[in-house]
Protein backbone atom coordinates (compact mmCIF):
# COMPACT_ATOMS: atom_id res chain seq x y z
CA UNK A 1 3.38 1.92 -1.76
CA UNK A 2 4.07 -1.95 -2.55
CA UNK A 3 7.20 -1.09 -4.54
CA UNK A 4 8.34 1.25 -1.31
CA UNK A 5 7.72 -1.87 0.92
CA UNK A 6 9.91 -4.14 -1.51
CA UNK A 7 12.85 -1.62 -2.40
CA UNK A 8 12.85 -1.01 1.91
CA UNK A 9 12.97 -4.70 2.63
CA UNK A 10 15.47 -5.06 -0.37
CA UNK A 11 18.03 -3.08 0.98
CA UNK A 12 17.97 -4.17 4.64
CA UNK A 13 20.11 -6.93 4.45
CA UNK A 14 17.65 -9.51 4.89
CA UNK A 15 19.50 -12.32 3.20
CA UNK A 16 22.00 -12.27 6.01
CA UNK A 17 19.55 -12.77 8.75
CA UNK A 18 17.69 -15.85 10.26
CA UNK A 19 15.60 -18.36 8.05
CA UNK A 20 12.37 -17.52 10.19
CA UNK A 21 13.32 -13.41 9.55
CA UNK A 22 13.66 -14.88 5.62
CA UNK A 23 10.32 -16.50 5.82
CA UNK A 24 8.95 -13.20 7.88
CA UNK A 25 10.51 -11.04 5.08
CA UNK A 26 9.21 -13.21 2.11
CA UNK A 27 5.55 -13.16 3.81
CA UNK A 28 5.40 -8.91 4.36
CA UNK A 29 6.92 -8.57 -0.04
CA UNK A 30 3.56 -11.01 -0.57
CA UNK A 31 1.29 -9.04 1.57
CA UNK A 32 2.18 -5.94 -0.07
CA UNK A 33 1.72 -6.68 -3.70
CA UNK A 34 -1.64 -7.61 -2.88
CA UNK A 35 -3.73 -4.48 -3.27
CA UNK A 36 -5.88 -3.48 0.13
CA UNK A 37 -9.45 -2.02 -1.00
CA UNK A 38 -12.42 -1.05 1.80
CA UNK A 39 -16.14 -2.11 0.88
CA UNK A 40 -18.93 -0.40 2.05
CA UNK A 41 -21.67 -2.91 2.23
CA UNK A 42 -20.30 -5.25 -0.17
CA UNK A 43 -21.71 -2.63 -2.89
CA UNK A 44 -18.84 -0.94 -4.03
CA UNK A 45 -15.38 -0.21 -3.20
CA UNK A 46 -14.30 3.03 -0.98
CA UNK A 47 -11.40 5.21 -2.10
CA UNK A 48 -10.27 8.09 -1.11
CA UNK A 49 -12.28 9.93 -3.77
CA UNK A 50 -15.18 8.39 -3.15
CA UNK A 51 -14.62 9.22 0.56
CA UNK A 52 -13.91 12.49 0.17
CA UNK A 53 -17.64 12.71 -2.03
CA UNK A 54 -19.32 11.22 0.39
CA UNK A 55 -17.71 13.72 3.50
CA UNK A 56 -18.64 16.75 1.19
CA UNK A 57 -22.21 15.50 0.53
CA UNK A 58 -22.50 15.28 4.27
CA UNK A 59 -21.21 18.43 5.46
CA UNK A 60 -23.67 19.42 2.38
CA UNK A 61 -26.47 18.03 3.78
CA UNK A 62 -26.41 18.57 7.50
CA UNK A 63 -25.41 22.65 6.82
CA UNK A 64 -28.77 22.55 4.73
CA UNK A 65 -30.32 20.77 8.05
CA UNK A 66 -29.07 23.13 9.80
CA UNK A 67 -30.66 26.18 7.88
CA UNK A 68 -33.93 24.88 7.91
CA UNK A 69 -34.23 23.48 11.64
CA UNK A 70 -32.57 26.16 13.51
């Protein structure tokens, strides 16, 4: 998605804008080569597959819940 940001910002004619849109422009190409990651509890970090393992373990868990309390 960083190379999206930077080929976007690239061809918006941002060199022919003001210094502080420059400086604006220069700050958002930074932000986005830096990669954004979610922690859960410091232990380890959340992706999507590791979301998506923890939603089906869930579901898992509370039909079985289900079954046995109802």
């Amino acid at each position: 998605q960083s190379a999206e940001v930077e080929r976007a910002v690239s061809g918006s004619g941002w060199y022919n804008r003001s210094e502080s849109f420059k400086r604006m422009v220069r700050l958002v190409i930074a932000r986005a080569q830096r990669p954004v990651s979610l922690t859960a509890g410091k232990l380890y970090i959340v992706s999507m597959e590791t979301f998506a393992k923890v939603s089906n373990r869930t579901h898992t868990h509370t039909h079985i819940y289900r079954v046995f309390h109802d």
